[in-house]
PDB file of N, CA and C in Angstrom:
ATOM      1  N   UNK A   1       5.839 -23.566 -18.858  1.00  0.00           N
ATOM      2  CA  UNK A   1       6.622 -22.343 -18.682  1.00  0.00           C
ATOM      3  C   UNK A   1       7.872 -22.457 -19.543  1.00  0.00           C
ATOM      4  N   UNK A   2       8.580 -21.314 -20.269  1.00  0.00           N
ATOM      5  CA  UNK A   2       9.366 -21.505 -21.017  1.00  0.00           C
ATOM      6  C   UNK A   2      10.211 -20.809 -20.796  1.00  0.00           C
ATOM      7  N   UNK A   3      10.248 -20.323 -19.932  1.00  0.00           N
ATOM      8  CA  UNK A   3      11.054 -19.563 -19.060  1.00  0.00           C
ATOM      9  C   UNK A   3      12.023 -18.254 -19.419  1.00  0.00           C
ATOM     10  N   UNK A   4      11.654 -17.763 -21.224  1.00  0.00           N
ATOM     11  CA  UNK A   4      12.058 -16.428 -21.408  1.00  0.00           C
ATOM     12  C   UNK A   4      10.696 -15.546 -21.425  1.00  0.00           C
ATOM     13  N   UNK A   5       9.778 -15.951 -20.258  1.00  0.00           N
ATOM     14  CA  UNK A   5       8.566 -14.474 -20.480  1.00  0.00           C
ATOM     15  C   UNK A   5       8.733 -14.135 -19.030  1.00  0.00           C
ATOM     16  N   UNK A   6       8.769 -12.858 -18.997  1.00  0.00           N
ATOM     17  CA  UNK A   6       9.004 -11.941 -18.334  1.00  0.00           C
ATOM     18  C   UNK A   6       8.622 -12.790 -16.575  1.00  0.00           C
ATOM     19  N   UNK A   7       9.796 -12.511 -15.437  1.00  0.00           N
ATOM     20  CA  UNK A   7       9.098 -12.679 -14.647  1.00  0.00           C
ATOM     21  C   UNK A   7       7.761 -12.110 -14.158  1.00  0.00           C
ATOM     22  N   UNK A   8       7.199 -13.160 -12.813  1.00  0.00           N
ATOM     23  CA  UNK A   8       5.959 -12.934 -12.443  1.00  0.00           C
ATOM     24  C   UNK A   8       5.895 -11.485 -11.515  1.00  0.00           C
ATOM     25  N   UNK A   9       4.628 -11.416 -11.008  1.00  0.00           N
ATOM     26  CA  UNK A   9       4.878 -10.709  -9.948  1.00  0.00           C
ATOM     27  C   UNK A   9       4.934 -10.712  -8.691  1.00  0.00           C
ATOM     28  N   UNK A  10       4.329 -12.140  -8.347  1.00  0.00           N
ATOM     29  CA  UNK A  10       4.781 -12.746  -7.305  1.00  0.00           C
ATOM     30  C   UNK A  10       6.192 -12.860  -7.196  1.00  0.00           C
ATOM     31  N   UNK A  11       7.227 -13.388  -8.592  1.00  0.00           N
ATOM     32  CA  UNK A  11       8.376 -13.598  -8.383  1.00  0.00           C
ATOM     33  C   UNK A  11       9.405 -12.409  -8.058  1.00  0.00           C
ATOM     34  N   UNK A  12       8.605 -10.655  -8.944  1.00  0.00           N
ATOM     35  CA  UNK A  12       9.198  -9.737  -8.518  1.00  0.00           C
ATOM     36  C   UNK A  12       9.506  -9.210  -6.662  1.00  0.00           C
ATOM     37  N   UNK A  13       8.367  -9.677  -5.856  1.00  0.00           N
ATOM     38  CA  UNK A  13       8.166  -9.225  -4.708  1.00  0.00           C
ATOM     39  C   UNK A  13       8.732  -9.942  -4.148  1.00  0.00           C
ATOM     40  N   UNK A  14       9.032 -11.443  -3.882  1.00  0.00           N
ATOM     41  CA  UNK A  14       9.495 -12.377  -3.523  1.00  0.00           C
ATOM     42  C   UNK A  14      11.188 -11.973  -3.303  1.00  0.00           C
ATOM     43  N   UNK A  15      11.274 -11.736  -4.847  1.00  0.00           N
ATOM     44  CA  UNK A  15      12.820 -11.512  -4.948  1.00  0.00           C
ATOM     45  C   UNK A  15      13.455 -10.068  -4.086  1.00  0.00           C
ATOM     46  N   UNK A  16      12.261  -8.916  -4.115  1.00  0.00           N
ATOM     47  CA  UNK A  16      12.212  -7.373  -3.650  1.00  0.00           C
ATOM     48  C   UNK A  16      12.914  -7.838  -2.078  1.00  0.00           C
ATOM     49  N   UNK A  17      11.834  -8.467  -1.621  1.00  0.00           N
ATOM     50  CA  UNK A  17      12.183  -9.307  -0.058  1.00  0.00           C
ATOM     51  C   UNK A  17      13.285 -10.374  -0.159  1.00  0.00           C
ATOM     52  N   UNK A  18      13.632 -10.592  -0.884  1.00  0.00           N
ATOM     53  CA  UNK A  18      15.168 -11.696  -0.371  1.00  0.00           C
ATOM     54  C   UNK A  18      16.156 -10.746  -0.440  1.00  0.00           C
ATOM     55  N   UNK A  19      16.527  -9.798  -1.508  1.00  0.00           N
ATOM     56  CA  UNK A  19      17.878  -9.010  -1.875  1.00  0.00           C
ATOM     57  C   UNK A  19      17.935  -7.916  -1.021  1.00  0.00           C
ATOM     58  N   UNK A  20      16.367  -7.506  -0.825  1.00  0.00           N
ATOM     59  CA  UNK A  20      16.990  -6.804   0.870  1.00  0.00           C
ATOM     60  C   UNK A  20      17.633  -7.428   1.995  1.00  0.00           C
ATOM     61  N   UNK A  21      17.088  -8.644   2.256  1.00  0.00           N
ATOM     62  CA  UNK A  21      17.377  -9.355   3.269  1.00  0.00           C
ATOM     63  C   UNK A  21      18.971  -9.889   2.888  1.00  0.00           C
ATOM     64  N   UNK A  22      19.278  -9.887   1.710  1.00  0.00           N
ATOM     65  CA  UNK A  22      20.404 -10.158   1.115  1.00  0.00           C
ATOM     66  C   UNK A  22      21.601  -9.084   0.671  1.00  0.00           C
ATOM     67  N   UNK A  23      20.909  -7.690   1.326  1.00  0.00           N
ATOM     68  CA  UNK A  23      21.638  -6.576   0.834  1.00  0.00           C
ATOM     69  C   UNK A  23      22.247  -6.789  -0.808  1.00  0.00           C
ATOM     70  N   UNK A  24      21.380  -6.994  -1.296  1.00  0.00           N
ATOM     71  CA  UNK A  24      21.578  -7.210  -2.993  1.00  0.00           C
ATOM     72  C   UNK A  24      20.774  -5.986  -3.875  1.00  0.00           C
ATOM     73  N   UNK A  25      20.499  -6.284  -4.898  1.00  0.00           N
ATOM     74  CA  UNK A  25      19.915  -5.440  -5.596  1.00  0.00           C
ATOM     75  C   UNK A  25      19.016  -6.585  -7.039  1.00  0.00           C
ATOM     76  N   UNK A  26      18.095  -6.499  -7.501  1.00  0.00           N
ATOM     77  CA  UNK A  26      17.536  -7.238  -8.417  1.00  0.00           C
ATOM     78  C   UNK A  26      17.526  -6.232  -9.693  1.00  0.00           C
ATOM     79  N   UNK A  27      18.250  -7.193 -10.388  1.00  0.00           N
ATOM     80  CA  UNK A  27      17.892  -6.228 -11.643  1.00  0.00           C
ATOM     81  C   UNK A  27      16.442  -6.140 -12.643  1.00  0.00           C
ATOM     82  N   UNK A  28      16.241  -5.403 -13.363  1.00  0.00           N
ATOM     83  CA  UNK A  28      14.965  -5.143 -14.157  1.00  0.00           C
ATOM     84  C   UNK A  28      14.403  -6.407 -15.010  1.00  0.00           C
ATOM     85  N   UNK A  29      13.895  -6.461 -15.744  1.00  0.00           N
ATOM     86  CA  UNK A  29      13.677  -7.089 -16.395  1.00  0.00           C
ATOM     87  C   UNK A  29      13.920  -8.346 -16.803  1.00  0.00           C
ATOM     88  N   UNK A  30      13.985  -9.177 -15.715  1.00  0.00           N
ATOM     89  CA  UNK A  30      14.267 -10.830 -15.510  1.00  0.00           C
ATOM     90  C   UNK A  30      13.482 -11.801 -15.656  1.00  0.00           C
ATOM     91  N   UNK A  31      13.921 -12.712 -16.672  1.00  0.00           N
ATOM     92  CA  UNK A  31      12.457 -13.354 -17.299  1.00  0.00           C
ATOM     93  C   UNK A  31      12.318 -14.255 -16.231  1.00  0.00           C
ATOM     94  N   UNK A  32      11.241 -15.400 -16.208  1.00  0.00           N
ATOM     95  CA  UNK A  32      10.734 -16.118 -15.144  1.00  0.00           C
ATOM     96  C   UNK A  32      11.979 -17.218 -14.620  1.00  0.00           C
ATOM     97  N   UNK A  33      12.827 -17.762 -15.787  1.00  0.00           N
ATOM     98  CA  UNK A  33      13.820 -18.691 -15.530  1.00  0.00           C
ATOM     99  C   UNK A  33      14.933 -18.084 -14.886  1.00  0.00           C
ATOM    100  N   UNK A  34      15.249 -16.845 -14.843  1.00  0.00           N
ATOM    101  CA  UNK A  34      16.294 -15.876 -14.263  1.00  0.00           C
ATOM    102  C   UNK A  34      16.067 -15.946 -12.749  1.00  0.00           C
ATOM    103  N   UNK A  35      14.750 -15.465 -12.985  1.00  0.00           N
ATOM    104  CA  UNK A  35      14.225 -15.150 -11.906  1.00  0.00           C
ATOM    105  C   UNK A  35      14.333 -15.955 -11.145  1.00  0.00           C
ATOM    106  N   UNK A  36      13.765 -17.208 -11.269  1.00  0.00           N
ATOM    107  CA  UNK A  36      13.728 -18.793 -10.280  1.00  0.00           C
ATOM    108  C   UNK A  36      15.008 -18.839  -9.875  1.00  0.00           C
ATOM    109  N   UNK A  37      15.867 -19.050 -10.675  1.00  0.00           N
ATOM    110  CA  UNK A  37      17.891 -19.143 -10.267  1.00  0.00           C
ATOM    111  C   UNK A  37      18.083 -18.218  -9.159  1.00  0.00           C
ATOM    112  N   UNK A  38      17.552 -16.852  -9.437  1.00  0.00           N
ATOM    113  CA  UNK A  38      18.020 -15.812  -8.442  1.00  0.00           C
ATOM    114  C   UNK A  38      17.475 -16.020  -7.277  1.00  0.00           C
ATOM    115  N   UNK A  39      16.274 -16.569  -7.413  1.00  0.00           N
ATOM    116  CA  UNK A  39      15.091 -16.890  -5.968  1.00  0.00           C
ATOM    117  C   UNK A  39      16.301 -18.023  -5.013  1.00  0.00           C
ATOM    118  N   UNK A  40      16.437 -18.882  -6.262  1.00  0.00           N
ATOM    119  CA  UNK A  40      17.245 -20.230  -5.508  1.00  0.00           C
ATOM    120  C   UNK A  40      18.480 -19.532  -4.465  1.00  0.00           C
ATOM    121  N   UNK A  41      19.269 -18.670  -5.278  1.00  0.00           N
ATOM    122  CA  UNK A  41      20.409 -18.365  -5.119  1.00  0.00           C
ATOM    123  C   UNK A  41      20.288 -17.294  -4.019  1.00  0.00           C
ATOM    124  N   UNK A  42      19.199 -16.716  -3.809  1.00  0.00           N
ATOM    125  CA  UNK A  42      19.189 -15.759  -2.582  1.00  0.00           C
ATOM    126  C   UNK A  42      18.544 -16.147  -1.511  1.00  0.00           C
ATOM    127  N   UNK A  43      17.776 -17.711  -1.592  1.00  0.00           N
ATOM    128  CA  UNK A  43      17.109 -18.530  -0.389  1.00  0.00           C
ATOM    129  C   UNK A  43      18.335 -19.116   0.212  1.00  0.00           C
ATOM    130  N   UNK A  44      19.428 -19.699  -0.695  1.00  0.00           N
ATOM    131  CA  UNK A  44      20.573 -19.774  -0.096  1.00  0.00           C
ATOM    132  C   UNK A  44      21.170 -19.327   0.764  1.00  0.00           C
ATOM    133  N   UNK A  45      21.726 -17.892   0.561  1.00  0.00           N
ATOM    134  CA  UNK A  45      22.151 -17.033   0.817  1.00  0.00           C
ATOM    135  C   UNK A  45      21.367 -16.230   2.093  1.00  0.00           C
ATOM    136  N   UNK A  46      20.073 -16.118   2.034  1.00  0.00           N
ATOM    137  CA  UNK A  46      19.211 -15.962   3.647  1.00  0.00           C
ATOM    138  C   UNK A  46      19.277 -16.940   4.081  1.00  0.00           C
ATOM    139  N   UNK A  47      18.925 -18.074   4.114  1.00  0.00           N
ATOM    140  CA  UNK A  47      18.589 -18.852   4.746  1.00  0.00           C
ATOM    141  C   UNK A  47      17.083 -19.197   4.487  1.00  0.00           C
ATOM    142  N   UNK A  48      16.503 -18.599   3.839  1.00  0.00           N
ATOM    143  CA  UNK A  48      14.834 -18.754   3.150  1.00  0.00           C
ATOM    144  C   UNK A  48      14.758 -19.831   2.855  1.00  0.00           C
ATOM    145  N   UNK A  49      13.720 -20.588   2.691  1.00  0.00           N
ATOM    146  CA  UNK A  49      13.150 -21.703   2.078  1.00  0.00           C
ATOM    147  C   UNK A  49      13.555 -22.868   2.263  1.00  0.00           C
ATOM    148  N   UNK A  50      14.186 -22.544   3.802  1.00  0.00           N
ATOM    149  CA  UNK A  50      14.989 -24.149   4.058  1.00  0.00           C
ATOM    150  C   UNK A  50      14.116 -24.892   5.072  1.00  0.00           C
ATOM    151  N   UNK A  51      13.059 -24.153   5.211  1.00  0.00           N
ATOM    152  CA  UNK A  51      12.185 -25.073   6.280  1.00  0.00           C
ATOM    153  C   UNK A  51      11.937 -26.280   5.943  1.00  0.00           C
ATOM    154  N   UNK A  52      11.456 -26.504   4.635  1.00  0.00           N
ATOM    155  CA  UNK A  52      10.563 -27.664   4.052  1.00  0.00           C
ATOM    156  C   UNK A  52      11.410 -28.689   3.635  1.00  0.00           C
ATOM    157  N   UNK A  53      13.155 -28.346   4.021  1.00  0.00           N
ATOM    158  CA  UNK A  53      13.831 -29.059   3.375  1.00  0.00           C
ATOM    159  C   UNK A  53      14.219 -30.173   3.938  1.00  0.00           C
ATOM    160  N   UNK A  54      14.084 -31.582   3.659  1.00  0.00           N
ATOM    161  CA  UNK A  54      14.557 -32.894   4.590  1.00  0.00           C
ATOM    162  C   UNK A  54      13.222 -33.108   5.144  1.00  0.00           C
ATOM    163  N   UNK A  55      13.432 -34.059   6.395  1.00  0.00           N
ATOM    164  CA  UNK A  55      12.398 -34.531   7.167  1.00  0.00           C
ATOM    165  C   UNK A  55      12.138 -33.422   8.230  1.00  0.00           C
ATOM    166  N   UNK A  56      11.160 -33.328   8.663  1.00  0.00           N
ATOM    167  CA  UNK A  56      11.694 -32.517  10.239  1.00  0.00           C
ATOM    168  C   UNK A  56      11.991 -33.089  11.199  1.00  0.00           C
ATOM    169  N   UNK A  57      12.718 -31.973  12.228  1.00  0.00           N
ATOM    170  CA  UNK A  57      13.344 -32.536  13.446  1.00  0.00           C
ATOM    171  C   UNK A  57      12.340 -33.118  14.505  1.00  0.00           C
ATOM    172  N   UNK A  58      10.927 -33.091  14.422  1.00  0.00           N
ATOM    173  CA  UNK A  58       9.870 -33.582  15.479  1.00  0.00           C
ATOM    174  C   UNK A  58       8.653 -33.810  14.475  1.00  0.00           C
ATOM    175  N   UNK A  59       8.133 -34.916  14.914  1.00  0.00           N
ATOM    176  CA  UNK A  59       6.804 -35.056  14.095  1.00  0.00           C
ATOM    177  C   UNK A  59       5.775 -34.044  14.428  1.00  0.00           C
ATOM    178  N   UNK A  60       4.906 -34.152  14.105  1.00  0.00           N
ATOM    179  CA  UNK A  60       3.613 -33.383  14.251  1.00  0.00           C
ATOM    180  C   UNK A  60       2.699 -33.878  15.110  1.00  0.00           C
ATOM    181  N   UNK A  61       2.995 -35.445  15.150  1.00  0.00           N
ATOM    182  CA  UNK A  61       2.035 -36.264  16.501  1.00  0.00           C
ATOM    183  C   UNK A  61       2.771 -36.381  17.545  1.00  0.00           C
ATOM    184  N   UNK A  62       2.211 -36.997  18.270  1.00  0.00           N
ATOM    185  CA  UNK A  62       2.766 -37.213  19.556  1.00  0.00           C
ATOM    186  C   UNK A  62       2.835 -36.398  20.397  1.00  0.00           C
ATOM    187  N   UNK A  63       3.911 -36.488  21.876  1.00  0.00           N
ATOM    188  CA  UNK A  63       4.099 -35.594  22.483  1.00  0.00           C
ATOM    189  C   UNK A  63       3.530 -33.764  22.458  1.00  0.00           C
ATOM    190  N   UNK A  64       4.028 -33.340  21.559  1.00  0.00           N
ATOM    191  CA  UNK A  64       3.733 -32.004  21.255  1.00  0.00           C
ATOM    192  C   UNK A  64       2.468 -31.532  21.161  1.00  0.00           C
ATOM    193  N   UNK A  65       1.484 -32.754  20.215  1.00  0.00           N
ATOM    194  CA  UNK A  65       0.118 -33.054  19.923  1.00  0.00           C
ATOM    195  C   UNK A  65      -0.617 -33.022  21.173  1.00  0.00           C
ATOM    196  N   UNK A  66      -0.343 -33.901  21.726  1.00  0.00           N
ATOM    197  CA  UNK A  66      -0.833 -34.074  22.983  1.00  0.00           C
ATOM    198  C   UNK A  66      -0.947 -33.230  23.834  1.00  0.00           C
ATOM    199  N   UNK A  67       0.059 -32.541  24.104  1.00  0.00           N
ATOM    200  CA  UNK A  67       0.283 -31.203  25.336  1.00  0.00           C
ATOM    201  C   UNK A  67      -0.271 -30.311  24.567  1.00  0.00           C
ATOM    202  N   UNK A  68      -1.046 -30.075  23.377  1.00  0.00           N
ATOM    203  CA  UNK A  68      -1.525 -29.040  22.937  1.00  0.00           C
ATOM    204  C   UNK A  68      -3.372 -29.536  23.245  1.00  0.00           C
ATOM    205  N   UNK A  69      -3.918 -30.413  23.343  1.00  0.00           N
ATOM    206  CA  UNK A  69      -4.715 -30.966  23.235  1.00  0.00           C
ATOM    207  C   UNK A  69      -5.268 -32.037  24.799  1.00  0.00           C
ATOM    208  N   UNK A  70      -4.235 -31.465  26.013  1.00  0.00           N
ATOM    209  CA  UNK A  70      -4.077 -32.311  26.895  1.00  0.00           C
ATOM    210  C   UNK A  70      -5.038 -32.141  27.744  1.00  0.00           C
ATOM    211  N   UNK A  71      -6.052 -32.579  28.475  1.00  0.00           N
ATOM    212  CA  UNK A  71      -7.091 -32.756  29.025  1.00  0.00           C
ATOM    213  C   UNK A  71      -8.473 -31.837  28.564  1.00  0.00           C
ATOM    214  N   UNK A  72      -8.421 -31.664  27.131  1.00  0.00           N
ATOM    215  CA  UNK A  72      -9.480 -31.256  26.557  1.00  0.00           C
ATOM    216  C   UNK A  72     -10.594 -32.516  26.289  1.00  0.00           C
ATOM    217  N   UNK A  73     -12.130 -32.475  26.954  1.00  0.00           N
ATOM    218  CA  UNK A  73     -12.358 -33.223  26.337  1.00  0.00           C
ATOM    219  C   UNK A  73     -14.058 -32.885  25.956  1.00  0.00           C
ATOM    220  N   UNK A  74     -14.824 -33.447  25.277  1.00  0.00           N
ATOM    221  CA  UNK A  74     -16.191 -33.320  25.133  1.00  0.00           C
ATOM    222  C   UNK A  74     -16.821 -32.144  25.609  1.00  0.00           C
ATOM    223  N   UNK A  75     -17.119 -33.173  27.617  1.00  0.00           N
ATOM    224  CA  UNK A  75     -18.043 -32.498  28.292  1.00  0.00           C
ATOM    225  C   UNK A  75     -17.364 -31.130  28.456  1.00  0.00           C
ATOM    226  N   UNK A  76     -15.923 -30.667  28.696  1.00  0.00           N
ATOM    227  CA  UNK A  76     -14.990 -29.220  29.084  1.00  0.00           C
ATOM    228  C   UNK A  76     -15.927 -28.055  28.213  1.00  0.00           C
ATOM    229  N   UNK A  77     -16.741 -28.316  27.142  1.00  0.00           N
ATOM    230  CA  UNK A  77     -17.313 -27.708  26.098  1.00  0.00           C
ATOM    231  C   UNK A  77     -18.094 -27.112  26.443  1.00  0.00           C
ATOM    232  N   UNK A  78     -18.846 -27.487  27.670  1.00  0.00           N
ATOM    233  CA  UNK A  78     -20.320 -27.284  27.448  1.00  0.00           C
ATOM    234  C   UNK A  78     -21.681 -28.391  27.649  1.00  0.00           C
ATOM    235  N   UNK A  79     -20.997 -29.296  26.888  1.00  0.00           N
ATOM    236  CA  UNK A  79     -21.793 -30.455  27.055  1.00  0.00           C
ATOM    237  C   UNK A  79     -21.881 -31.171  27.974  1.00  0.00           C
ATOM    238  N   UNK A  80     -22.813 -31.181  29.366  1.00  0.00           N
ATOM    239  CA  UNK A  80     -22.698 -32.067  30.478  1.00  0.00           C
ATOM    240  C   UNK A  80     -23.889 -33.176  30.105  1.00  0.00           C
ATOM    241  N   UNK A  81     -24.076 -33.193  29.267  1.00  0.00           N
ATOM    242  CA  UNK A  81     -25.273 -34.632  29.372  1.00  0.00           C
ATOM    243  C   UNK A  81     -26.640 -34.510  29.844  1.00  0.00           C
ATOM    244  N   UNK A  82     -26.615 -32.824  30.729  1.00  0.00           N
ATOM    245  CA  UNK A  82     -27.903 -32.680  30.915  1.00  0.00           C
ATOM    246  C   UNK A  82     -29.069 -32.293  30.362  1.00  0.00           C
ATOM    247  N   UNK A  83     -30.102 -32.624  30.081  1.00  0.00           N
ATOM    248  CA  UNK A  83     -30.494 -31.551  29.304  1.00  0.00           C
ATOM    249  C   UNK A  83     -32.241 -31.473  29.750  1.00  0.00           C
TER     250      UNK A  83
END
């Protein structure tokens, strides 16, 4: 990417949805490298795109895992062994 061809259109819609959320306005014709800065600069500014950022606050195993998954087992299915 070389970043003076025209942004994408993913990047147009993306941006459509932050500068509302940002009470902003996007201007026309923003090549792809513009574009990325402005993405950065208005995820900021919402609060967008900060999920993925750092570690998270709870793993994915454990506890949580468990109580989602908690006395499920085999036979609960269907399967009693009889047949």
């Amino acid at each position: 990417m070389t970043g003076d061809e025209p942004m994408t259109g993913p990047q147009a819609s993306y941006l459509q949805t932050l500068a509302r959320e940002a009470n902003e306005t996007v201007p026309d014709n923003l090549t792809k490298a513009e574009a990325s800065e402005l993405i950065d600069r208005l995820q900021q500014t919402t609060g967008r795109g900060q999920e993925s950022a750092g570690p998270p606050d709870t793993p994915t195993t454990g506890a949580a895992q468990s109580a989602a998954v908690d006395g499920v087992g085999p036979t609960e299915f269907g399967s009693t062994g009889e047949g």
